[in-house]
Each structure stands twice: as C-alpha cells, then as structure tokens.
Protein backbone atom coordinates (compact mmCIF):
# COMPACT_ATOMS: atom_id res chain seq x y z
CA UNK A 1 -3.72 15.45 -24.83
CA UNK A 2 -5.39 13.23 -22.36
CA UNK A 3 -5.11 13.49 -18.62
CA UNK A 4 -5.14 10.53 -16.20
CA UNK A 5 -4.51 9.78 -12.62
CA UNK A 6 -3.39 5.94 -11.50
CA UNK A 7 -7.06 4.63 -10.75
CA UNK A 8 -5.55 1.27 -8.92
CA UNK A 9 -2.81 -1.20 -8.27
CA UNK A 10 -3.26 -4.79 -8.02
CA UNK A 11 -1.45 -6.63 -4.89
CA UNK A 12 -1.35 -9.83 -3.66
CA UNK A 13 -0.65 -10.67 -0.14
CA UNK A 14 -1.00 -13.40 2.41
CA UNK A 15 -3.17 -11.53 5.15
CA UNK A 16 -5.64 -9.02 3.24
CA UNK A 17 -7.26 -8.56 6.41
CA UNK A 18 -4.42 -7.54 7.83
CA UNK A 19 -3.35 -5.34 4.64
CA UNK A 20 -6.33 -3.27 4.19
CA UNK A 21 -6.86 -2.37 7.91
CA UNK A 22 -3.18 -1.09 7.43
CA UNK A 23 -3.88 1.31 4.48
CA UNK A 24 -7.28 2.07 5.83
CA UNK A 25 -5.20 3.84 9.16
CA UNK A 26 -2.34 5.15 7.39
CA UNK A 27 -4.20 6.65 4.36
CA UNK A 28 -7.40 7.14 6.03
CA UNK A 29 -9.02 5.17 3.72
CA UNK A 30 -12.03 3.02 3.58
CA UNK A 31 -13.25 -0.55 2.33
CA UNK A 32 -14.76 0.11 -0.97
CA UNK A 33 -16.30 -3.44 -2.08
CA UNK A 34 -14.87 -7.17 -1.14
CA UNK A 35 -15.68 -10.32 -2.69
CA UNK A 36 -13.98 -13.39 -5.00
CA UNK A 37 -11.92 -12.66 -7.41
CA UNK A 38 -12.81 -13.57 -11.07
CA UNK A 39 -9.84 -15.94 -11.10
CA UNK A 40 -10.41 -17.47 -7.63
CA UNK A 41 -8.90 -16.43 -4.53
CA UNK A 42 -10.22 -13.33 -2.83
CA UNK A 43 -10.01 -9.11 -2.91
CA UNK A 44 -10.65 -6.59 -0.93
CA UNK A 45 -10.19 -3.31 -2.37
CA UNK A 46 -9.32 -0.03 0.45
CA UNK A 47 -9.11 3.22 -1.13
CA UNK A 48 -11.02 6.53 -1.56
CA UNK A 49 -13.63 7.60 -4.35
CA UNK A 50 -11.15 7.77 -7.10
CA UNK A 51 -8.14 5.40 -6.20
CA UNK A 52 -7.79 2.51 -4.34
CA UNK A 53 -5.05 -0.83 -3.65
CA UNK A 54 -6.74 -4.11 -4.89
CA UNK A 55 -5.59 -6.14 -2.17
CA UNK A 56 -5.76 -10.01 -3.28
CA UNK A 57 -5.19 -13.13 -2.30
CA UNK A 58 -5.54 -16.74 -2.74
CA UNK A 59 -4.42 -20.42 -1.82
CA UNK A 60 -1.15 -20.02 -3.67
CA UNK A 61 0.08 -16.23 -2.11
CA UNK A 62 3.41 -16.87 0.17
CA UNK A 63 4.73 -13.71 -0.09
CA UNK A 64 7.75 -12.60 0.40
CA UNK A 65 8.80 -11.48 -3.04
CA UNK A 66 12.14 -9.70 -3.90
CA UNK A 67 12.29 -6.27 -4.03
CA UNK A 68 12.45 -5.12 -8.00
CA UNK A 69 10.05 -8.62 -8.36
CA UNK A 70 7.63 -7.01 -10.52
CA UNK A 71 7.79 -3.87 -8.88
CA UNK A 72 10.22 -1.29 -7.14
CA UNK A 73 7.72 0.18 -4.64
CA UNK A 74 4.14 1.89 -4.63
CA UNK A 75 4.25 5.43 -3.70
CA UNK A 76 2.12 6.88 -1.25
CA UNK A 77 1.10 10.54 -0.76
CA UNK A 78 0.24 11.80 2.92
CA UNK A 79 -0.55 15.13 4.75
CA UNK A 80 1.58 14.37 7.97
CA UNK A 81 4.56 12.36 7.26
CA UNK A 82 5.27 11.67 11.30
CA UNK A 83 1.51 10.48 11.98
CA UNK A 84 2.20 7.95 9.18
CA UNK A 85 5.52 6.90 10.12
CA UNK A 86 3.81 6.17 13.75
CA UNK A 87 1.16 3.84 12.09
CA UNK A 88 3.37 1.93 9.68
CA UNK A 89 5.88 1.08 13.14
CA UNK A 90 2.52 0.51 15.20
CA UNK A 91 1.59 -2.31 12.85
CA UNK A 92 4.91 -4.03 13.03
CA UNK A 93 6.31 -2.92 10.59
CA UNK A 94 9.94 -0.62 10.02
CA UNK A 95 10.24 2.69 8.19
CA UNK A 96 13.66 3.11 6.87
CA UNK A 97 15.64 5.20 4.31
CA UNK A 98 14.22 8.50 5.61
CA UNK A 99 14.80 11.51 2.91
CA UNK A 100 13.79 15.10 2.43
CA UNK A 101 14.57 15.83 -1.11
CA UNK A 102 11.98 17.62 -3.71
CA UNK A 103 9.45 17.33 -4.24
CA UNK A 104 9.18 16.34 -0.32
CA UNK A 105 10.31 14.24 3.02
CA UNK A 106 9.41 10.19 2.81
CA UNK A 107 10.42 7.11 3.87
CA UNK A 108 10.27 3.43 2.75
CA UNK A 109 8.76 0.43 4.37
CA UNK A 110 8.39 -3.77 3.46
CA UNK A 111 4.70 -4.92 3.97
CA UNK A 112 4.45 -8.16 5.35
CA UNK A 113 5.11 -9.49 2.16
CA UNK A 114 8.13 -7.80 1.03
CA UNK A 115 5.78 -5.53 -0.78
CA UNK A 116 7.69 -2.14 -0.84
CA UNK A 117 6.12 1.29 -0.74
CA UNK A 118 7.52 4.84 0.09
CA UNK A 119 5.33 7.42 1.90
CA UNK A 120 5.98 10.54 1.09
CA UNK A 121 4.76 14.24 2.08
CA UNK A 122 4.56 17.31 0.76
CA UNK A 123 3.65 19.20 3.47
C-alpha cells in the first residue's frame, strides 16, 4: 500500500505578503520560490523541504470567504502551542475555540481572509 504525506495546499488571499511572513513566524518556515502564477496573478509559496502553503493571489482575490466555502480549515502541527498562539494574536489576528482533546491541545483562527486553520500540538 502506498504511503503519502499532504505535499501542499493551494490558497488564495488578498495580502500574500502579509500571509507568508505570517506562516513563516508561526511555523518557522521559509520562502521556498515566488513568481507568476501559470494562470496570472501571483504565488509565493512558505513552507519547509517537504510541505509548504501556495499562497496566491491575483486582481480578482477579495477574500473573505465563508467558512465551509471550499474548505473547513487547514490544520497546522506545532511544538509549542502558547508561542504560536502569541504570534497568530501578534499579527492581528484572534485564536478562539481553545481544546485539549486527543490527539492534543489547539485552537482555531480566521486569516485575513476568512481562511480558517486550527493549530494544534502534541506536545
């Protein structure tokens, strides 16, 4: 049987700058290639050597999407779930729905964009 891993997710947002200096802090992650998109508009995709958030945008991204509109949330793994929590409310943004349940404690946040994700730790 084959084994996989998720190798990337596709966003679009309004502020990619913005976006990717976000995951870079809160996942310590790093800029792995930016550029144009085949389609037009513009990428930048923040991640590590195996996995990484395609962060996109073009003239036509307004954000502000409706949560289950494609997507539920994109989970994210940490090591310290308080040193996250401090970086996600540093940028602006609010952690809610805190939870320690198994397989471990998280919490939920909107992006700028009404993208949500939940951070979660093992630890």
């Amino acid at each position: 049987m084959p084994k996989g891993q998720l190798e990337h997710a596709n966003i679009t947002v309004t502020d990619p700058e913005r976006s990717a200096k976000l995951f870079e802090q809160l996942l310590g992650w790093h800029e792995r290639w930016r550029g144009p998109s085949q389609l037009g508009g513009w990428t930048i995709h923040v991640g590590d050597e195996t996995t990484y958030l395609a962060i996109y945008t073009n003239e036509n991204a307004r954000g502000g999407f409706a949560k289950g509109v494609p997507l539920n949330h994109v989970g994210l793994l940490v090591d310290d779930l308080d040193a996250a929590e401090a970086i996600v409310a540093e940028h602006g943004l609010e952690p809610f729905n805190h939870a320690d349940y198994e397989p471990g404690r998280r919490f939920y946040f909107f992006d700028w964009d009404g993208i949500e994700f939940e951070v979660v730790s093992y630890e």
